[in-house]
C-alpha atoms as a PDB file:
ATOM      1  CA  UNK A   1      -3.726  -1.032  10.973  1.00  0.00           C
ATOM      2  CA  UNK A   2      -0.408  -2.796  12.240  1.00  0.00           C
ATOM      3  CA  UNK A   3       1.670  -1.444   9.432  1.00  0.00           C
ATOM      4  CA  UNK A   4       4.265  -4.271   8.479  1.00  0.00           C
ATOM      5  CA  UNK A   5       6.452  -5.460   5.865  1.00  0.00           C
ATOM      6  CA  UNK A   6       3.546  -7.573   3.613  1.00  0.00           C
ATOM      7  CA  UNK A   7       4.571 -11.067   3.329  1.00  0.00           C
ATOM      8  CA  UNK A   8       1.564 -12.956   1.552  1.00  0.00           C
ATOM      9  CA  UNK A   9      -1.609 -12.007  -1.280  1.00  0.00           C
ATOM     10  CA  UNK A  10      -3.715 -12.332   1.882  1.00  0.00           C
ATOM     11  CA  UNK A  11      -1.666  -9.437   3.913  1.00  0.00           C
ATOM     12  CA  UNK A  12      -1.551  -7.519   0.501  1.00  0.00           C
ATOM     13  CA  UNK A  13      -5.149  -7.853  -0.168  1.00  0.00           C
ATOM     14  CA  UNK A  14      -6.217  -6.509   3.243  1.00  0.00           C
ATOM     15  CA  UNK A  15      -3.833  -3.934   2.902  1.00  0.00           C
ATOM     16  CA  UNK A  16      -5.303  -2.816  -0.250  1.00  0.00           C
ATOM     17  CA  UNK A  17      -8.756  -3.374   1.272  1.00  0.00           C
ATOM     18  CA  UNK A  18      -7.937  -0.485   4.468  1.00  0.00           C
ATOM     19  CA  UNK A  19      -5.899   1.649   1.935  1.00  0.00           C
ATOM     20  CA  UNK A  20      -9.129   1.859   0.219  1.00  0.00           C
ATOM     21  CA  UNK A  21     -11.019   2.701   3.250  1.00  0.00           C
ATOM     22  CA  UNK A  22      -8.762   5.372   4.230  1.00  0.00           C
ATOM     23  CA  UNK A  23      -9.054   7.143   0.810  1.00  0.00           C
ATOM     24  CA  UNK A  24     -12.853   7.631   1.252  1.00  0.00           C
ATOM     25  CA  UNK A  25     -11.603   9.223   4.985  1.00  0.00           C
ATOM     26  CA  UNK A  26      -9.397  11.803   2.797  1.00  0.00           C
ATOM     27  CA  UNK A  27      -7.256  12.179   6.003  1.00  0.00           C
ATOM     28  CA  UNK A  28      -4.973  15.352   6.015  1.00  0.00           C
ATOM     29  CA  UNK A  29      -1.366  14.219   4.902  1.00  0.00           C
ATOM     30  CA  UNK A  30       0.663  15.453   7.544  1.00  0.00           C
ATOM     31  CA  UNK A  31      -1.692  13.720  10.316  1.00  0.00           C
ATOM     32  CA  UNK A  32      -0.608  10.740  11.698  1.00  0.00           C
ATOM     33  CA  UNK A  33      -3.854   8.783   9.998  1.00  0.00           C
ATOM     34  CA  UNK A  34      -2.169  10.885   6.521  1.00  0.00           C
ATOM     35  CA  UNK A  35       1.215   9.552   7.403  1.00  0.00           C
ATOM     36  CA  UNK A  36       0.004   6.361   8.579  1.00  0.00           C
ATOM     37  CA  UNK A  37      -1.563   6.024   4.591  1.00  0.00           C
ATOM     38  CA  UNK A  38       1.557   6.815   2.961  1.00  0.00           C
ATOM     39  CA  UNK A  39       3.461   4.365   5.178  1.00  0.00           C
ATOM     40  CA  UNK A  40       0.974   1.772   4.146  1.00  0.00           C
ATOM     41  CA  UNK A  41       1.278   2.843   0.193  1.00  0.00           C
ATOM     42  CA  UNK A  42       4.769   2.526  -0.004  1.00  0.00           C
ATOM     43  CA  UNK A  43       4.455  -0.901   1.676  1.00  0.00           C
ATOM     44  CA  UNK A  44       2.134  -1.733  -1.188  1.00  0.00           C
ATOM     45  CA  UNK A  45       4.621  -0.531  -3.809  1.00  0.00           C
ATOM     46  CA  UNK A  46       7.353  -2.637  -2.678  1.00  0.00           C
ATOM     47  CA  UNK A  47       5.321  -5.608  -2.283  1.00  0.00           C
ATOM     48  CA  UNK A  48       3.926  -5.120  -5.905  1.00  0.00           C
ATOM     49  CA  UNK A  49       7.244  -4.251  -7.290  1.00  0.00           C
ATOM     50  CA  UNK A  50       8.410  -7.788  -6.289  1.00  0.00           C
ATOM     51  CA  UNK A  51       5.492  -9.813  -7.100  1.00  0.00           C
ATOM     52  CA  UNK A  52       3.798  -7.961 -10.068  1.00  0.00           C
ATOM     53  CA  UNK A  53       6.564  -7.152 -12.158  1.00  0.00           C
ATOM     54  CA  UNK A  54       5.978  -5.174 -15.723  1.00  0.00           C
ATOM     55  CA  UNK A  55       7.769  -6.193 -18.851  1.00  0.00           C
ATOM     56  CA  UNK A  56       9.612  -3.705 -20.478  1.00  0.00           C
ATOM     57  CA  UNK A  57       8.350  -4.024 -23.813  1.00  0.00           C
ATOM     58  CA  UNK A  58      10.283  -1.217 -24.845  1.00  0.00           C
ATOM     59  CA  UNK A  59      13.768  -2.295 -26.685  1.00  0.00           C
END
């Protein structure tokens, strides 16, 4: 996976789609295929925080 900055619901979607792959690999964390996942999580996250915002319904 070329792990970049996701720009567009398509990159986000495949990135979701290999994220999910990976899981069912369980690579070790501290392996470059672990590190490589949690590169490509926190890509998600950021990406999400932008376009999915939550509410905070809490006042």
């Amino acid at each position: 996976m070329n792990l970049e900055p996701i720009k567009t619901d398509k990159d986000y979607e495949a990135m979701l789609k290999w994220v999910n792959i990976q899981f069912d690999l369980s690579p070790n964390i501290d392996s470059p295929a672990g590190k490589e996942l949690q590169t490509a999580l926190l890509l998600i996250k950021d990406y999400e925080d932008v376009h999915y915002k939550i509410p905070n319904l809490i006042s």
